[in-house]
C-alpha atoms as a PDB file:
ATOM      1  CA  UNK A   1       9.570  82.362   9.259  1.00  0.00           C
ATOM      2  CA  UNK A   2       7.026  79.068   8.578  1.00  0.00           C
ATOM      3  CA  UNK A   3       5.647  78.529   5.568  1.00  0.00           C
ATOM      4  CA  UNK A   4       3.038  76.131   4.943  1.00  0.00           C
ATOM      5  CA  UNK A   5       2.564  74.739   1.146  1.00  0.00           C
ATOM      6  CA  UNK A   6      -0.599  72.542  -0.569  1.00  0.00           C
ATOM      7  CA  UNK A   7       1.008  70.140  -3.258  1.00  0.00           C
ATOM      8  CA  UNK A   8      -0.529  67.266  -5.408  1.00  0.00           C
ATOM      9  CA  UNK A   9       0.959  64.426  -6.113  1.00  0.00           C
ATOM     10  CA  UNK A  10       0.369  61.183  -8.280  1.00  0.00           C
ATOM     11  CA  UNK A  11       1.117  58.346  -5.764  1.00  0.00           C
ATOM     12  CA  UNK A  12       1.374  55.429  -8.292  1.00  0.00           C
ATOM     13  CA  UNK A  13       5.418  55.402  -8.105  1.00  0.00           C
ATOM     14  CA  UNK A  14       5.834  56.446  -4.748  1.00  0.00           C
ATOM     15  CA  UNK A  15       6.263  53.899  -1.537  1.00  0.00           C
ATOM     16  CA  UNK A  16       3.530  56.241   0.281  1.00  0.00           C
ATOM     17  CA  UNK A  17       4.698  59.674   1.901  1.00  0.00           C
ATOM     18  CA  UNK A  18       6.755  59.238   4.638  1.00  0.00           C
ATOM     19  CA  UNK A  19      10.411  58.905   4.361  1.00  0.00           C
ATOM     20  CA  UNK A  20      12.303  55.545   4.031  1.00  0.00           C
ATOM     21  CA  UNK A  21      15.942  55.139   3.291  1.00  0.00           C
ATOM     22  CA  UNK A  22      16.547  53.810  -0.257  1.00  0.00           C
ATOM     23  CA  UNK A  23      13.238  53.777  -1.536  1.00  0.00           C
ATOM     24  CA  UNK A  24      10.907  56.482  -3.547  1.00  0.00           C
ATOM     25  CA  UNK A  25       8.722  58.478  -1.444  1.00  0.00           C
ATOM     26  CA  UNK A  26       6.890  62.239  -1.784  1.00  0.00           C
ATOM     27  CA  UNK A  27       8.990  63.302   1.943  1.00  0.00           C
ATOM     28  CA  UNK A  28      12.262  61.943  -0.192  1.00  0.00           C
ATOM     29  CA  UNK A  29      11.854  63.768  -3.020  1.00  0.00           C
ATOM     30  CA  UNK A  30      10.731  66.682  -1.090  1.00  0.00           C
ATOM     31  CA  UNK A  31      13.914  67.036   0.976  1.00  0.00           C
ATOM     32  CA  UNK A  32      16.246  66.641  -1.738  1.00  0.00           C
ATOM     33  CA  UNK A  33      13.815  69.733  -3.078  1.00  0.00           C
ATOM     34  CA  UNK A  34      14.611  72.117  -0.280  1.00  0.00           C
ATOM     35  CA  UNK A  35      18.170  70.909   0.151  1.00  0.00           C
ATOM     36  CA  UNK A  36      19.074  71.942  -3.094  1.00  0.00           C
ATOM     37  CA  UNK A  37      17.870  75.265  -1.962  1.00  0.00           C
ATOM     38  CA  UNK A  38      20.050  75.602   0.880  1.00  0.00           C
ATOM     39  CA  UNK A  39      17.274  74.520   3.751  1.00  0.00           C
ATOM     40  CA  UNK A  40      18.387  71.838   6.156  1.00  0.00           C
ATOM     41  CA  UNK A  41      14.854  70.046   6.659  1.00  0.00           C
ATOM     42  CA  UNK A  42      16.793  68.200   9.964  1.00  0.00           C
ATOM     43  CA  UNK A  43      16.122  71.977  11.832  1.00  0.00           C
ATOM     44  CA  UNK A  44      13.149  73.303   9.890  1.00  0.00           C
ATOM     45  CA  UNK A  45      10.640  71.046  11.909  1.00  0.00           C
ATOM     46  CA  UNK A  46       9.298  70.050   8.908  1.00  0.00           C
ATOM     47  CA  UNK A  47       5.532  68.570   9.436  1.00  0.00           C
ATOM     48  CA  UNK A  48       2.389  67.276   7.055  1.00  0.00           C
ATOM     49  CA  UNK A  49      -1.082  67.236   7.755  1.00  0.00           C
ATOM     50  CA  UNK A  50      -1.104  63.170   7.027  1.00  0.00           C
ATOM     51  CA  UNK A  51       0.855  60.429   5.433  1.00  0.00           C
ATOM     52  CA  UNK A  52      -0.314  58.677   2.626  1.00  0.00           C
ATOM     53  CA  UNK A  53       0.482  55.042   1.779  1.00  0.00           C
ATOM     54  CA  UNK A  54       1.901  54.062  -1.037  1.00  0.00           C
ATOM     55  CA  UNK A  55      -0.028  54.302  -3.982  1.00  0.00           C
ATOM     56  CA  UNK A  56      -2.229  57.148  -2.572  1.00  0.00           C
ATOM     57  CA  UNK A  57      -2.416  60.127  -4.585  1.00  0.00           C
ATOM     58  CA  UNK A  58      -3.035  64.106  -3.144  1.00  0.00           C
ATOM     59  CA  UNK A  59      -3.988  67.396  -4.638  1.00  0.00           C
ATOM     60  CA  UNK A  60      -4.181  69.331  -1.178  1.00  0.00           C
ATOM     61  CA  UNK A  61      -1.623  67.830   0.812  1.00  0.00           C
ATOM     62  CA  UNK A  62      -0.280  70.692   3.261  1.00  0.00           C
ATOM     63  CA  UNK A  63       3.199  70.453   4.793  1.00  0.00           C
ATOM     64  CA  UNK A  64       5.024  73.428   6.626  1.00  0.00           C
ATOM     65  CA  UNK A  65       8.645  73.940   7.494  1.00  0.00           C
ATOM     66  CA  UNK A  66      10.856  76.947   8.716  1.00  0.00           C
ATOM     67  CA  UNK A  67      13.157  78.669   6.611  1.00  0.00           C
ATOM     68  CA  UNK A  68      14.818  81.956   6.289  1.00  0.00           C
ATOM     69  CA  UNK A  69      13.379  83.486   3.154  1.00  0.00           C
ATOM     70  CA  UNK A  70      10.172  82.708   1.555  1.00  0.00           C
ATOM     71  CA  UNK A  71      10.548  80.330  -1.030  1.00  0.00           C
ATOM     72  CA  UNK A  72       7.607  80.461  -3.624  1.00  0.00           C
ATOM     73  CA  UNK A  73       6.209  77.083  -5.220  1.00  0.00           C
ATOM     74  CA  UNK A  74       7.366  77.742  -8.504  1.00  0.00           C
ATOM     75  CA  UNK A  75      10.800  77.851  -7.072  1.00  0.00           C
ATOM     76  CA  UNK A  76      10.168  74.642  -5.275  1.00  0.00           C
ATOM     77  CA  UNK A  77       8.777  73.200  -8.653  1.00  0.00           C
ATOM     78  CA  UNK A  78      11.627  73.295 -10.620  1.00  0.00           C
ATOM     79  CA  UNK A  79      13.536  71.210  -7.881  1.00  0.00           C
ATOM     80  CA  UNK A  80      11.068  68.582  -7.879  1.00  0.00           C
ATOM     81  CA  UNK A  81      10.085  65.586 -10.312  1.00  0.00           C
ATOM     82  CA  UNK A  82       6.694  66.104 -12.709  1.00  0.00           C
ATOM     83  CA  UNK A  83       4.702  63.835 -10.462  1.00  0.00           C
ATOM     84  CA  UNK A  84       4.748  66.385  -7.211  1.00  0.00           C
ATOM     85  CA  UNK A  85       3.713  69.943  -8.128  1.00  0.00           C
ATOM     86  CA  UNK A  86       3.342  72.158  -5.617  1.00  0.00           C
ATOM     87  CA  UNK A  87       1.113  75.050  -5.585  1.00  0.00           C
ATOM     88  CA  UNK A  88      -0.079  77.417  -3.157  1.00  0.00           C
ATOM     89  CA  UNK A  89       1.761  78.850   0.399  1.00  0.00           C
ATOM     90  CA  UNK A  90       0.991  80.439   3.371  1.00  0.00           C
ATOM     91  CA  UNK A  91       3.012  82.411   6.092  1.00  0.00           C
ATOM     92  CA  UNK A  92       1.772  80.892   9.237  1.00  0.00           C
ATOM     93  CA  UNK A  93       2.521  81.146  12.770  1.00  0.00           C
ATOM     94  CA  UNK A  94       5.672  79.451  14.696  1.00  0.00           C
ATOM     95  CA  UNK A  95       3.803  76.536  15.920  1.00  0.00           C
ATOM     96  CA  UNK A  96       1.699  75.808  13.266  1.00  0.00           C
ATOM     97  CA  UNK A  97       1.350  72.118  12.843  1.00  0.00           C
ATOM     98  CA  UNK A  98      -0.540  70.498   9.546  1.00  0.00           C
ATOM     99  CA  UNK A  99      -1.764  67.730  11.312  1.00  0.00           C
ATOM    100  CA  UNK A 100      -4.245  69.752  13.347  1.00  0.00           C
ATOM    101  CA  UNK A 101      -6.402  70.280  10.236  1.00  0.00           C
ATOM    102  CA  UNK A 102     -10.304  71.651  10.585  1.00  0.00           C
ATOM    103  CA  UNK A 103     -11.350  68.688   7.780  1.00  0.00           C
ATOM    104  CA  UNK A 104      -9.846  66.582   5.459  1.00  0.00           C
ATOM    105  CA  UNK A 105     -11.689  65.289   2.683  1.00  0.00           C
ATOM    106  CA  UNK A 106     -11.037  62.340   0.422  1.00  0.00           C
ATOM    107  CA  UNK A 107     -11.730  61.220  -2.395  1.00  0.00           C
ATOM    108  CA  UNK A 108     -12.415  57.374  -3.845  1.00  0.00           C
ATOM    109  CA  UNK A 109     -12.983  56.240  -7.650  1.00  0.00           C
ATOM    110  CA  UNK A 110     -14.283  52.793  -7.991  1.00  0.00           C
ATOM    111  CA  UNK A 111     -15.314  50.977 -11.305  1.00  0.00           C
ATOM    112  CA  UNK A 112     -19.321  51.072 -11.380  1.00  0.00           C
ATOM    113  CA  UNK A 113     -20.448  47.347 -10.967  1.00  0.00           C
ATOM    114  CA  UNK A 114     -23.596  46.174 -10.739  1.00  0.00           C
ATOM    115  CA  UNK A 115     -24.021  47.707  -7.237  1.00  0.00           C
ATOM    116  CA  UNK A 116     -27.188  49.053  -4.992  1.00  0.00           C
ATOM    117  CA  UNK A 117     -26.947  52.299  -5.184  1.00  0.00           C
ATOM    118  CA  UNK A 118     -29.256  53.024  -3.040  1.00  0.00           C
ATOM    119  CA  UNK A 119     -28.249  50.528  -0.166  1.00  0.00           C
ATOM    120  CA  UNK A 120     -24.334  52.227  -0.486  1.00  0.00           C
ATOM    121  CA  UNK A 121     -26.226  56.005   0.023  1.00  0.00           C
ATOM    122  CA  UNK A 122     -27.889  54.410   2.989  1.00  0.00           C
ATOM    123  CA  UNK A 123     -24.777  52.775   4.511  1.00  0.00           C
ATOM    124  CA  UNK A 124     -22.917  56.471   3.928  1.00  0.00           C
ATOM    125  CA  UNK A 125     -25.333  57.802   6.096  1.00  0.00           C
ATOM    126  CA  UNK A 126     -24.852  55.598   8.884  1.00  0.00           C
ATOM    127  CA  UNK A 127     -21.033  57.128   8.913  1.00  0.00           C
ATOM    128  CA  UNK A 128     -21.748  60.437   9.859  1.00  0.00           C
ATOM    129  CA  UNK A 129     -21.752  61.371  13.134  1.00  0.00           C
ATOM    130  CA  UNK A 130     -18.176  60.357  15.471  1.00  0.00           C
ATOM    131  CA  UNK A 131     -17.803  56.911  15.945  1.00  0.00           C
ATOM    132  CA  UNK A 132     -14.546  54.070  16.668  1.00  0.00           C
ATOM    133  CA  UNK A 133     -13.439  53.202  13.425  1.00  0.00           C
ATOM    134  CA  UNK A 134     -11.050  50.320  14.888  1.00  0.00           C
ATOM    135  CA  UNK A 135     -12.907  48.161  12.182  1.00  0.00           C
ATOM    136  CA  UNK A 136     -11.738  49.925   9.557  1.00  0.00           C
ATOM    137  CA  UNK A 137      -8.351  50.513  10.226  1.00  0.00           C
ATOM    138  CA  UNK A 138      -4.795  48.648   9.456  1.00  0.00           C
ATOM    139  CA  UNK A 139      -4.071  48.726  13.354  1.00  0.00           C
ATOM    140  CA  UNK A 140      -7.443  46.645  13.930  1.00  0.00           C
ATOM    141  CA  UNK A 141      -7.694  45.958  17.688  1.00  0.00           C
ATOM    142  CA  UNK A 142      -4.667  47.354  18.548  1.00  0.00           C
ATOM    143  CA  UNK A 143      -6.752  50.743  20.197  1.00  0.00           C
ATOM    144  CA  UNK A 144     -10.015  52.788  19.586  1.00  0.00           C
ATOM    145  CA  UNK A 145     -10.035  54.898  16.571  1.00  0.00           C
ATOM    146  CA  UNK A 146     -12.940  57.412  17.382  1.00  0.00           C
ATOM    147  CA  UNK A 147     -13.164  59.827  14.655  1.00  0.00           C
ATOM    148  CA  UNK A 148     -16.016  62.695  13.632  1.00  0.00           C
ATOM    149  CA  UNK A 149     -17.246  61.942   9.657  1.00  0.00           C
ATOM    150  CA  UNK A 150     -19.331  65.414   8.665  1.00  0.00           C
ATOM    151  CA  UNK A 151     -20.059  64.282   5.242  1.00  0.00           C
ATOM    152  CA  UNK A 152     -20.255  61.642   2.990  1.00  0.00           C
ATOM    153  CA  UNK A 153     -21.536  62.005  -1.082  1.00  0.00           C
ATOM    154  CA  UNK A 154     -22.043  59.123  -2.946  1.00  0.00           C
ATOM    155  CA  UNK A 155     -22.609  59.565  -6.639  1.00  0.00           C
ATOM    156  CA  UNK A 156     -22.554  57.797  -9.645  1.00  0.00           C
ATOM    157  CA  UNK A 157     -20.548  59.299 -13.207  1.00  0.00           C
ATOM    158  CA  UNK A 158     -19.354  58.340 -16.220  1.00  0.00           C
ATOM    159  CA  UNK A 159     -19.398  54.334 -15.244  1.00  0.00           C
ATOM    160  CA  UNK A 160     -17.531  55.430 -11.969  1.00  0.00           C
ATOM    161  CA  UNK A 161     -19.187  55.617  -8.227  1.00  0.00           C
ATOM    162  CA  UNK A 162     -17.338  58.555  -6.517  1.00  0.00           C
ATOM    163  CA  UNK A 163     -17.300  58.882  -3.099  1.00  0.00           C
ATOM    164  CA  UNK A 164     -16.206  61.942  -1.129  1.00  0.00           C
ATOM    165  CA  UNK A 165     -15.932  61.838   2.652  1.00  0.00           C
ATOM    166  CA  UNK A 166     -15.189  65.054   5.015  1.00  0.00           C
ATOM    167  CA  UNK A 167     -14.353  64.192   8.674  1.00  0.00           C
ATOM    168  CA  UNK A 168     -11.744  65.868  11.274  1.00  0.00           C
ATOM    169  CA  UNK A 169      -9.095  62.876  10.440  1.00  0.00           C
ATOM    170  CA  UNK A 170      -9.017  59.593   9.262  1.00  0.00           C
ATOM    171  CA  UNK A 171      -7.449  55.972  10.787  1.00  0.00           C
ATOM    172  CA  UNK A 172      -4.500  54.170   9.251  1.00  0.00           C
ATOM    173  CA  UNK A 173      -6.816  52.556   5.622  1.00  0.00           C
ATOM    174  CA  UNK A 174     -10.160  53.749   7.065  1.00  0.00           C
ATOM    175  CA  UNK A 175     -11.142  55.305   3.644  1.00  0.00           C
ATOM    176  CA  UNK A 176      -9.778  52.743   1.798  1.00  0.00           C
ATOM    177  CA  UNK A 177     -11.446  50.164   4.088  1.00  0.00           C
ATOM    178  CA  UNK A 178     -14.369  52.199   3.844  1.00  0.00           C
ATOM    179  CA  UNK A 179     -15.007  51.385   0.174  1.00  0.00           C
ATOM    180  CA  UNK A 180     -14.875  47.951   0.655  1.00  0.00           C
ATOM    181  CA  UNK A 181     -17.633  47.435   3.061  1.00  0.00           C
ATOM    182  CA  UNK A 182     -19.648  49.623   0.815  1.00  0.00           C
ATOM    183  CA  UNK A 183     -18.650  47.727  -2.160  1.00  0.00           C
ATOM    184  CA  UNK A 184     -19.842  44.416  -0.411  1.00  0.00           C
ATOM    185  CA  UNK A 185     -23.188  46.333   0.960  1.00  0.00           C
ATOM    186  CA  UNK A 186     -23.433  47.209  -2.887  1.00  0.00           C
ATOM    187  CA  UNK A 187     -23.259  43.922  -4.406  1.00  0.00           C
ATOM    188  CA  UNK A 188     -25.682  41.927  -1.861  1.00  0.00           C
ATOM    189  CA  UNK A 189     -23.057  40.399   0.124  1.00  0.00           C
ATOM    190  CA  UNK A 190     -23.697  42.151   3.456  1.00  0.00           C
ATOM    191  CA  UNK A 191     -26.653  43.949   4.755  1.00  0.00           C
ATOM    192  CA  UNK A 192     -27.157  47.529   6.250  1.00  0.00           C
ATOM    193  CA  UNK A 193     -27.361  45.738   9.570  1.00  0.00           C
ATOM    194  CA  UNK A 194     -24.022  44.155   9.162  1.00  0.00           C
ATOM    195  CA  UNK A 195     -22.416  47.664   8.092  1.00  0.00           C
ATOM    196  CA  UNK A 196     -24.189  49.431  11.164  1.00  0.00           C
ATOM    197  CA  UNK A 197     -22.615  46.629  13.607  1.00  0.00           C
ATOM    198  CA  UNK A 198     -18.626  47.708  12.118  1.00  0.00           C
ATOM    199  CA  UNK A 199     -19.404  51.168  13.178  1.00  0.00           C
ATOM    200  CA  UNK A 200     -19.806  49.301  17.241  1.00  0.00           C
ATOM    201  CA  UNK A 201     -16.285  47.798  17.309  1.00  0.00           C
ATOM    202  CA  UNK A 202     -17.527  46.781  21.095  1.00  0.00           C
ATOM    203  CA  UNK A 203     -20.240  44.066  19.961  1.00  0.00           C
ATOM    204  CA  UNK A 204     -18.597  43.259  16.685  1.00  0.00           C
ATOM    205  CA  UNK A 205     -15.097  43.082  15.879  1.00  0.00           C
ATOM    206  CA  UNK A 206     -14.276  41.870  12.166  1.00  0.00           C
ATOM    207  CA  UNK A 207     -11.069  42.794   9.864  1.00  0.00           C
ATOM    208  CA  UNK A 208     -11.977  43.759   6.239  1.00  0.00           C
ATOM    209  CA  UNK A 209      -9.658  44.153   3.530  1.00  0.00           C
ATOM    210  CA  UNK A 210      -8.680  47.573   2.532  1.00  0.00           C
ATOM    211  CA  UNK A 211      -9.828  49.131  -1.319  1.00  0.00           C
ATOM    212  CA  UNK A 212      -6.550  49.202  -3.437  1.00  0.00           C
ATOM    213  CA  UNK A 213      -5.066  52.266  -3.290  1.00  0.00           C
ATOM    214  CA  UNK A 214      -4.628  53.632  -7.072  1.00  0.00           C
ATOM    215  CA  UNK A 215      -8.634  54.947  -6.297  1.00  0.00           C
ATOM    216  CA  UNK A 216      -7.983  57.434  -3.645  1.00  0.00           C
ATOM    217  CA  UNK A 217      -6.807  60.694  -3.246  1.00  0.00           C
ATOM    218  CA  UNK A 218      -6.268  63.513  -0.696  1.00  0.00           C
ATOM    219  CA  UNK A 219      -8.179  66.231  -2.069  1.00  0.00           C
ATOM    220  CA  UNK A 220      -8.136  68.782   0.448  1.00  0.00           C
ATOM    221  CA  UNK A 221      -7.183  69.976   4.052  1.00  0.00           C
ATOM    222  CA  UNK A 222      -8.576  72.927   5.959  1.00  0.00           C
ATOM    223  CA  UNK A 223      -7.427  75.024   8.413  1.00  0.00           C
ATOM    224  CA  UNK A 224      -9.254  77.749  11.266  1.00  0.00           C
ATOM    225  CA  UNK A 225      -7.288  80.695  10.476  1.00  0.00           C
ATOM    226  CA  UNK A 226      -5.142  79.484   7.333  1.00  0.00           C
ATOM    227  CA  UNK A 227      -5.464  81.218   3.671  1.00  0.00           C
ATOM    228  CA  UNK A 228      -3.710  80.066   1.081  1.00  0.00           C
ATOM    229  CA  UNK A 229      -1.814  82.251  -1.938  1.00  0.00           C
ATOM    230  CA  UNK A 230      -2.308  80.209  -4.959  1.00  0.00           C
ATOM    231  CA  UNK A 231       0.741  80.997  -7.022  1.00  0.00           C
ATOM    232  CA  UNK A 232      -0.841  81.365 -11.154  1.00  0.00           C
ATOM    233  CA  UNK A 233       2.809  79.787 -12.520  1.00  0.00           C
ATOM    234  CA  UNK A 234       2.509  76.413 -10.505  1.00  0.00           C
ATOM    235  CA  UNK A 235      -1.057  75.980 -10.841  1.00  0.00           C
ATOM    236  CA  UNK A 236      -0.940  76.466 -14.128  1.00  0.00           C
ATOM    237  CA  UNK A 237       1.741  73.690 -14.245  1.00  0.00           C
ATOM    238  CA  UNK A 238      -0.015  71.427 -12.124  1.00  0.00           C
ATOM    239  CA  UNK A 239      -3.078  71.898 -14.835  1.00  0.00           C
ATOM    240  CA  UNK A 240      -1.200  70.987 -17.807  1.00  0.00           C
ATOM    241  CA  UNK A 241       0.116  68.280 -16.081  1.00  0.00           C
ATOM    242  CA  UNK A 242      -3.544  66.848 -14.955  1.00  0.00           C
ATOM    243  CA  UNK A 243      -3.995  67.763 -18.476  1.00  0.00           C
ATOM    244  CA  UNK A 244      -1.021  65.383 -19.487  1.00  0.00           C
ATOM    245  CA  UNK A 245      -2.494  62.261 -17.273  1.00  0.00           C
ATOM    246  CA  UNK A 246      -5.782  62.381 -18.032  1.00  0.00           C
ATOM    247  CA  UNK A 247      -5.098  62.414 -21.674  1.00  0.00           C
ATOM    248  CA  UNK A 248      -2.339  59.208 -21.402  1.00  0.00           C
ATOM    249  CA  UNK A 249      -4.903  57.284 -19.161  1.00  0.00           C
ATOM    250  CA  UNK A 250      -8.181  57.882 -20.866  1.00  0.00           C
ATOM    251  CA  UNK A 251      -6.789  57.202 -24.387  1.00  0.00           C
ATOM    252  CA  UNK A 252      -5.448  53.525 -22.751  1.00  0.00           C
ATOM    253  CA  UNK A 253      -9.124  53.313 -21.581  1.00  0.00           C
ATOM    254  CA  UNK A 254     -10.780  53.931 -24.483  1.00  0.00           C
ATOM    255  CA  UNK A 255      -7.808  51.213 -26.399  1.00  0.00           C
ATOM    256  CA  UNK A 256      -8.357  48.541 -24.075  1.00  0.00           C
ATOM    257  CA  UNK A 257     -11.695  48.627 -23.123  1.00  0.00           C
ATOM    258  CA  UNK A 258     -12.481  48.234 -27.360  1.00  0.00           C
ATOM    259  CA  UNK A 259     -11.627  44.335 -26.518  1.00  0.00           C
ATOM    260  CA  UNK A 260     -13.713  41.909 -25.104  1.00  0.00           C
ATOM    261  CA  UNK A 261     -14.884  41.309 -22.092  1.00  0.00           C
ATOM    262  CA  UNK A 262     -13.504  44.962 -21.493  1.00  0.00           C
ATOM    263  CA  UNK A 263     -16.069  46.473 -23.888  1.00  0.00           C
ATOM    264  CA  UNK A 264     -19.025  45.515 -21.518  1.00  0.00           C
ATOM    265  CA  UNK A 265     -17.883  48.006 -18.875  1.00  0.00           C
ATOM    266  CA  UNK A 266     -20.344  50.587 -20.027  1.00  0.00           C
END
């Protein structure tokens, strides 16, 4: 049978998804996971819906592999290191391949300057719709990155902008590349005009910089005809252990942003 599985995962140790010999990654950590279990991941035609770079974090990643029993998360969980929890499955069909996904959305957390608002909810606009993304990818000019955005929310909480972006896939750093032309529409450095010529790779070609990559996450893929079995045990696991991180990183927050010039971030 093939089961498909959502995980989360915090990416700040990780050198991105994607296997590489003798270095950390989620797809390493993963295999030695269903090894232990008896699964040889060389004939499983193990697949994931997308490969995140290093530093990227998920919370709906969705891979899917063969194997001869079904193997629940919880199972999987205690095989795996506290920073990849994974926690809902799916019996799917033979060919089922995560990478042909309905929508993805993402996720990006960015440090509330003393930006336009207003101007970056304009600029978001401009993004939906399909359109080549080759300015806003890692492989810039190598080929045309057309891609379909159906959504983009800007908002502003807590001293953080939050944006959340829904599209049918994403180029190599597009997110992440992304942010920063809205960051530099938000401070006054570039104009609407200038963001509306990235999105026409033909008249305009220009290499920006991509966001760093602690501030996004994966949060979701969707599927046609896929439901998902949350599995209560792992879930509650991967709460506590949101739980666990949010406590560590917010109390380190609240420490060092007590000092000047840290204290002026409100």
């Amino acid at each position: 049978m093939r089961i498909a599985y959502k995980l989360a995962y915090v990416g700040t140790n990780f050198h991105g998804f994607q296997y590489q010999p003798n270095v950390r990654t989620v797809t390493g950590e993963l295999f030695k996971a269903f090894r232990s279990l008896g699964i040889d991941v060389r004939k499983a035609k193990f697949r994931c819906a997308g490969r995140t770079d290093a530093g990227v974090h998920a919370f709906g990643q969705v891979i899917a592999l063969n194997v001869e029993k079904t193997t629940f998360p919880r199972i999987l969980n205690a095989h795996l290191p506290n920073d990849i929890t994974v926690w809902a499955w799916s019996e799917v069909d033979e060919d089922f391949n995560p990478r042909k996904a309905k929508r993805r959305i993402y996720m990006y957390v960015l440090p509330a300057e003393k930006y336009d608002i207003s101007a970056m909810r304009k600029a978001c606009k401009l993004l939906i719709g399909t359109h080549d993304f080759s300015n806003f990818t890692k492989r810039f000019g190598e080929r045309r990155c057309v891609r379909t955005i159906y959504d983009v929310e800007l908002r502003v909480n807590g001293g953080f902008v939050i944006l959340e972006m829904v599209g049918n896939a994403f180029t190599w750093n597009m997110v992440r590349c992304i942010v920063s032309a809205l960051s530099e529409v938000g401070m006054g450095h570039r104009s609407l005009d200038w963001f509306k010529e990235m999105l026409n790779p033909d008249r305009h070609r220009e290499r920006i910089e991509p966001a760093p990559a602690y501030g996004l996450i994966l949060k979701d893929v969707e599927y046609e005809d896929v439901e998902f079995e949350v599995d209560e045990y792992a879930w509650n696991t991967l709460m506590q252990r949101i739980k666990e991180i949010v406590e560590f990183h917010g109390t380190m927050f609240k420490l060092f942003s007590s000092f000047k010039p840290l204290s002026d971030l409100d």
